[in-house]
N, C-alpha and C. Protein backbone atom coordinates (compact mmCIF):
# COMPACT_ATOMS: atom_id res chain seq x y z
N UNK A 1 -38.69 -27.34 55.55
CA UNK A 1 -39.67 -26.38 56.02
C UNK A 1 -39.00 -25.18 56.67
N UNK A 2 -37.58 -25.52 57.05
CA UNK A 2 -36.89 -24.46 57.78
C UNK A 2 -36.89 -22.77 56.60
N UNK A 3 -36.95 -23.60 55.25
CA UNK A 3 -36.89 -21.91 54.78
C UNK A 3 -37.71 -21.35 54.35
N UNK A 4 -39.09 -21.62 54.86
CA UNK A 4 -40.25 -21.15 54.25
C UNK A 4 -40.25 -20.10 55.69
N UNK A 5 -41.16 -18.97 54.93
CA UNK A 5 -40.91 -17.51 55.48
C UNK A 5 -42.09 -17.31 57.04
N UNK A 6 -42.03 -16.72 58.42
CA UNK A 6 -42.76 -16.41 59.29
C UNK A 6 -44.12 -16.42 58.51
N UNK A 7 -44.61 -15.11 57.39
CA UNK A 7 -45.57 -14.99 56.79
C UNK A 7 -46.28 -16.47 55.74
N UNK A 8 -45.52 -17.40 55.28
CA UNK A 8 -45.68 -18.73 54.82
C UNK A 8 -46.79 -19.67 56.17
N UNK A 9 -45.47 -19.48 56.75
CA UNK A 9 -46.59 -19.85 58.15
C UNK A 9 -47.96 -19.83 58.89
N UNK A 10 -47.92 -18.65 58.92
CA UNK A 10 -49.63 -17.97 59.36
C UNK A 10 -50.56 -17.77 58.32
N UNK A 11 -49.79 -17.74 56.99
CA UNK A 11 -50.54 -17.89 56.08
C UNK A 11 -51.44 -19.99 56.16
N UNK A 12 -50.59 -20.35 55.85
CA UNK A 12 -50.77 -22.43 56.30
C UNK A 12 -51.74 -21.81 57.85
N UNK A 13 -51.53 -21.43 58.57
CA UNK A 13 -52.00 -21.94 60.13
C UNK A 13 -53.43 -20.63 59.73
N UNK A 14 -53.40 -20.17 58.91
CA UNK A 14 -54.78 -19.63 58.78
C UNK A 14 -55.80 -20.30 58.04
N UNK A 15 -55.57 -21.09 57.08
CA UNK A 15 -55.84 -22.00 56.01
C UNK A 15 -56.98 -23.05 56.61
N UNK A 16 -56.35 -23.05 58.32
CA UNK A 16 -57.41 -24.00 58.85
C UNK A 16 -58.15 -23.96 59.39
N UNK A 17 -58.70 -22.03 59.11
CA UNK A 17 -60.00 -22.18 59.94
C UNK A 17 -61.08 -22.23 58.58
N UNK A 18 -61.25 -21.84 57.70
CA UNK A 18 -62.45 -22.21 56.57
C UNK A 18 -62.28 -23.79 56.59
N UNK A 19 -61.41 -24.92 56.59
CA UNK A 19 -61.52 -25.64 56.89
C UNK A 19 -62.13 -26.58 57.83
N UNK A 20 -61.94 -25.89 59.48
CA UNK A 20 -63.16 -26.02 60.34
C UNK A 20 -64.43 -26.03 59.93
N UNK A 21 -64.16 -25.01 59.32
CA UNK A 21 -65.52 -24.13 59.27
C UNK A 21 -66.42 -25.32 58.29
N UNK A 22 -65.95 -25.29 57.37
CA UNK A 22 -66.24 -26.41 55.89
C UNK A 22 -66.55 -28.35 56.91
N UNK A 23 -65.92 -28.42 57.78
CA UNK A 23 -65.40 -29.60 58.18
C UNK A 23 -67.59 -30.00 59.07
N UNK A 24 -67.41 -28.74 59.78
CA UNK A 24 -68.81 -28.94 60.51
C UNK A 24 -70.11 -28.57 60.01
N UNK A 25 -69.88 -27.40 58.88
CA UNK A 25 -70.48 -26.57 58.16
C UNK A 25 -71.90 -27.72 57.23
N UNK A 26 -70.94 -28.45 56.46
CA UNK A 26 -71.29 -29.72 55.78
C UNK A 26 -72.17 -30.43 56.02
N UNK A 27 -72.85 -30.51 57.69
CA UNK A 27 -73.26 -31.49 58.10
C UNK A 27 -75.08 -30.83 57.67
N UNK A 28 -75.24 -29.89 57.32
CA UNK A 28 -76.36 -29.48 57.25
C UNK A 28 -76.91 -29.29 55.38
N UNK A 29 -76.08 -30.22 54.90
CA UNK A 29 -75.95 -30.44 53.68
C UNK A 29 -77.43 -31.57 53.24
N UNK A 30 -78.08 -31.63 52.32
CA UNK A 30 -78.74 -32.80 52.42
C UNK A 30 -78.32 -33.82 51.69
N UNK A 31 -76.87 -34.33 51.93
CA UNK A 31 -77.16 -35.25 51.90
C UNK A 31 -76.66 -36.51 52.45
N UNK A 32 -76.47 -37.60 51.94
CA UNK A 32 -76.44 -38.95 52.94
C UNK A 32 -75.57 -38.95 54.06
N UNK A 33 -75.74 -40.08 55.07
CA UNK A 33 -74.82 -39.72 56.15
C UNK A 33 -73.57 -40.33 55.95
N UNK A 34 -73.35 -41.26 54.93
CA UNK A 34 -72.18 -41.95 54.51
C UNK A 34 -71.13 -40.81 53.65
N UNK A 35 -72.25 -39.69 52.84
CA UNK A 35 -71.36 -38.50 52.07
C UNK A 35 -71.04 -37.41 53.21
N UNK A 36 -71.33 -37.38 54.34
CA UNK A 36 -71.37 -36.57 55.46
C UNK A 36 -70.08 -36.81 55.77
N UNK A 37 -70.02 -38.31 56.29
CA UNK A 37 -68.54 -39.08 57.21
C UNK A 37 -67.38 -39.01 56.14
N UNK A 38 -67.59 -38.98 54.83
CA UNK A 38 -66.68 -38.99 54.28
C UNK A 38 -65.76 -37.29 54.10
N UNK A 39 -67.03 -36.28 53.81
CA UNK A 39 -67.51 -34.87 53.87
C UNK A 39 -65.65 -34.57 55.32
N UNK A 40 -66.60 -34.96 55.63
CA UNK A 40 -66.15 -34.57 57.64
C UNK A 40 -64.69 -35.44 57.56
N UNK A 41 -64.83 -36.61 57.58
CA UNK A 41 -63.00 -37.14 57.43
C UNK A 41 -62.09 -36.02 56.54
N UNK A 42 -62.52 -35.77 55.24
CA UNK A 42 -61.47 -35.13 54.33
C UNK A 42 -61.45 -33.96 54.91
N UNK A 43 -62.30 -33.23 55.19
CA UNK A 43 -62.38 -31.36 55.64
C UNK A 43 -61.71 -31.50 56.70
N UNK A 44 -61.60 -32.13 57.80
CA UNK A 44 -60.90 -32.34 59.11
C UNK A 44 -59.94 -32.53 59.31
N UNK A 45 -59.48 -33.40 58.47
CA UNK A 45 -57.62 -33.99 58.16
C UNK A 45 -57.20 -32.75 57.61
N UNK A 46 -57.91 -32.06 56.73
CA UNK A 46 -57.34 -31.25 55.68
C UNK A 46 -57.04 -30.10 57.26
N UNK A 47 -57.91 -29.69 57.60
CA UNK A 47 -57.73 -28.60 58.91
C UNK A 47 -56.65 -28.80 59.83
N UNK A 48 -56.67 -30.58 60.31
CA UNK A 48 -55.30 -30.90 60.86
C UNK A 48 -54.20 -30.62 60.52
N UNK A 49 -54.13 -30.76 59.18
CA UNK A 49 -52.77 -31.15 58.29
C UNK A 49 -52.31 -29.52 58.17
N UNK A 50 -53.14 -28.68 57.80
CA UNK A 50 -52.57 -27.47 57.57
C UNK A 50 -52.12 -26.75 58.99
N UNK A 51 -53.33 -27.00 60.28
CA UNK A 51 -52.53 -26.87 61.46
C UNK A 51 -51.38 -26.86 61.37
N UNK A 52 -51.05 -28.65 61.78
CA UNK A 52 -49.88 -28.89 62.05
C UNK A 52 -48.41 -28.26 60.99
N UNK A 53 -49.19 -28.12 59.55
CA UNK A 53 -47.80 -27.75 59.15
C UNK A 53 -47.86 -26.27 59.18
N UNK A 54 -48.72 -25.43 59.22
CA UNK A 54 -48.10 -24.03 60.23
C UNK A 54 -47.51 -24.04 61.07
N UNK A 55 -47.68 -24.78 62.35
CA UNK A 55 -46.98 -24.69 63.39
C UNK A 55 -45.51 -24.81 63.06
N UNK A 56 -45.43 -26.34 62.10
CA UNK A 56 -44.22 -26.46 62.09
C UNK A 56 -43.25 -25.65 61.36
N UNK A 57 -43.98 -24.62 60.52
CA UNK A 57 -43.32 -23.85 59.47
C UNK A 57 -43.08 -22.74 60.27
N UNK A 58 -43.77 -22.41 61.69
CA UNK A 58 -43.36 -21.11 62.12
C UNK A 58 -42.67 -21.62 63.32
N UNK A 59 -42.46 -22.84 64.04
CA UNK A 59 -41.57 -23.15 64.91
C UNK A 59 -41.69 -22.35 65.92
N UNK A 60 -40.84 -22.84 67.19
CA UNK A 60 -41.21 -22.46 68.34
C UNK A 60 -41.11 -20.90 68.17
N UNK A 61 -39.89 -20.52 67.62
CA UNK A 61 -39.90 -18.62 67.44
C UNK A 61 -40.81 -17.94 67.07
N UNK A 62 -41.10 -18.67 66.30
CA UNK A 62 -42.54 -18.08 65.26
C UNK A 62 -43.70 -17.88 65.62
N UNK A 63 -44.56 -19.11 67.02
CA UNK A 63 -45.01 -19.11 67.96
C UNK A 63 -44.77 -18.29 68.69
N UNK A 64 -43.59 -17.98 69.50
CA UNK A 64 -43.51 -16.90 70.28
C UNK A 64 -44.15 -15.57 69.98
N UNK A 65 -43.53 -15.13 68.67
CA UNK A 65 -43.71 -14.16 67.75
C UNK A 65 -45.07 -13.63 67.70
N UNK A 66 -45.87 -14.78 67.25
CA UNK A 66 -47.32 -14.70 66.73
C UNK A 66 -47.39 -14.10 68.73
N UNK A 67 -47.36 -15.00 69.49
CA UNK A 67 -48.07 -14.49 70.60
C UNK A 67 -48.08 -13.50 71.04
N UNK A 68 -46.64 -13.04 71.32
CA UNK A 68 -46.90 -11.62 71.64
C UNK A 68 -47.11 -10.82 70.73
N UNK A 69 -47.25 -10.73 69.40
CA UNK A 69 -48.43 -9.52 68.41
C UNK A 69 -49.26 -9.60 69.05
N UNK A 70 -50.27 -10.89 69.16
CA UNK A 70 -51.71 -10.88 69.53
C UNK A 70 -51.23 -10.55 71.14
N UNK A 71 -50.81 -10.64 72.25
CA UNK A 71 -50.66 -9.74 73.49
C UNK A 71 -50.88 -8.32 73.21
N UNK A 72 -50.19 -7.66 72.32
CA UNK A 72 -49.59 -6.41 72.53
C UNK A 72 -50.98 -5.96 71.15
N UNK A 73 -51.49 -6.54 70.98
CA UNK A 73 -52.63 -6.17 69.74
C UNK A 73 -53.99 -5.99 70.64
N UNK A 74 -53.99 -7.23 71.58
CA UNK A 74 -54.75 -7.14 72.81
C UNK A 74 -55.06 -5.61 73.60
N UNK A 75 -53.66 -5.72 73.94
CA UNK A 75 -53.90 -4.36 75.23
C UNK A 75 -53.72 -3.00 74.69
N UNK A 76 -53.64 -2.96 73.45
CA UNK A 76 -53.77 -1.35 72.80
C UNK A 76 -55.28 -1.61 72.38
């Protein structure tokens, strides 16, 4: 994962918000509550999973990085 690129990263750690979105979105679906739980397990893991492997693809630097854009994106 070390050589996948800053932009690889936030690209994956963006991935998981339609995922959220899809994960809760669902529940207003009609239908059963057994296709719901299943609905909600897969969309959720899927949101986790891409989390976590953004993070790990942009590493602590990368983190840093991202933060202060969004600081300095903030106060202008």
């Amino acid at each position: 994962m070390k050589r996948l690129s800053f932009r690889t990263g936030v690209v994956v750690l963006l991935c998981c918000i339609p995922c959220y979105i899809l994960s809760f979105a669902q529940m207003a679906l009609p239908i059963s509550a057994a296709a719901k739980g299943v609905l909600w397990f897969v969309l959720f893991g899927l949101a986790k999973t891409t989390q976590y492997a953004g993070l790990t693809i942009l590493g602590v630097e990368g983190v840093k990085r991202l933060k202060a854009w969004y600081k300095g994106e903030r106060k202008a």
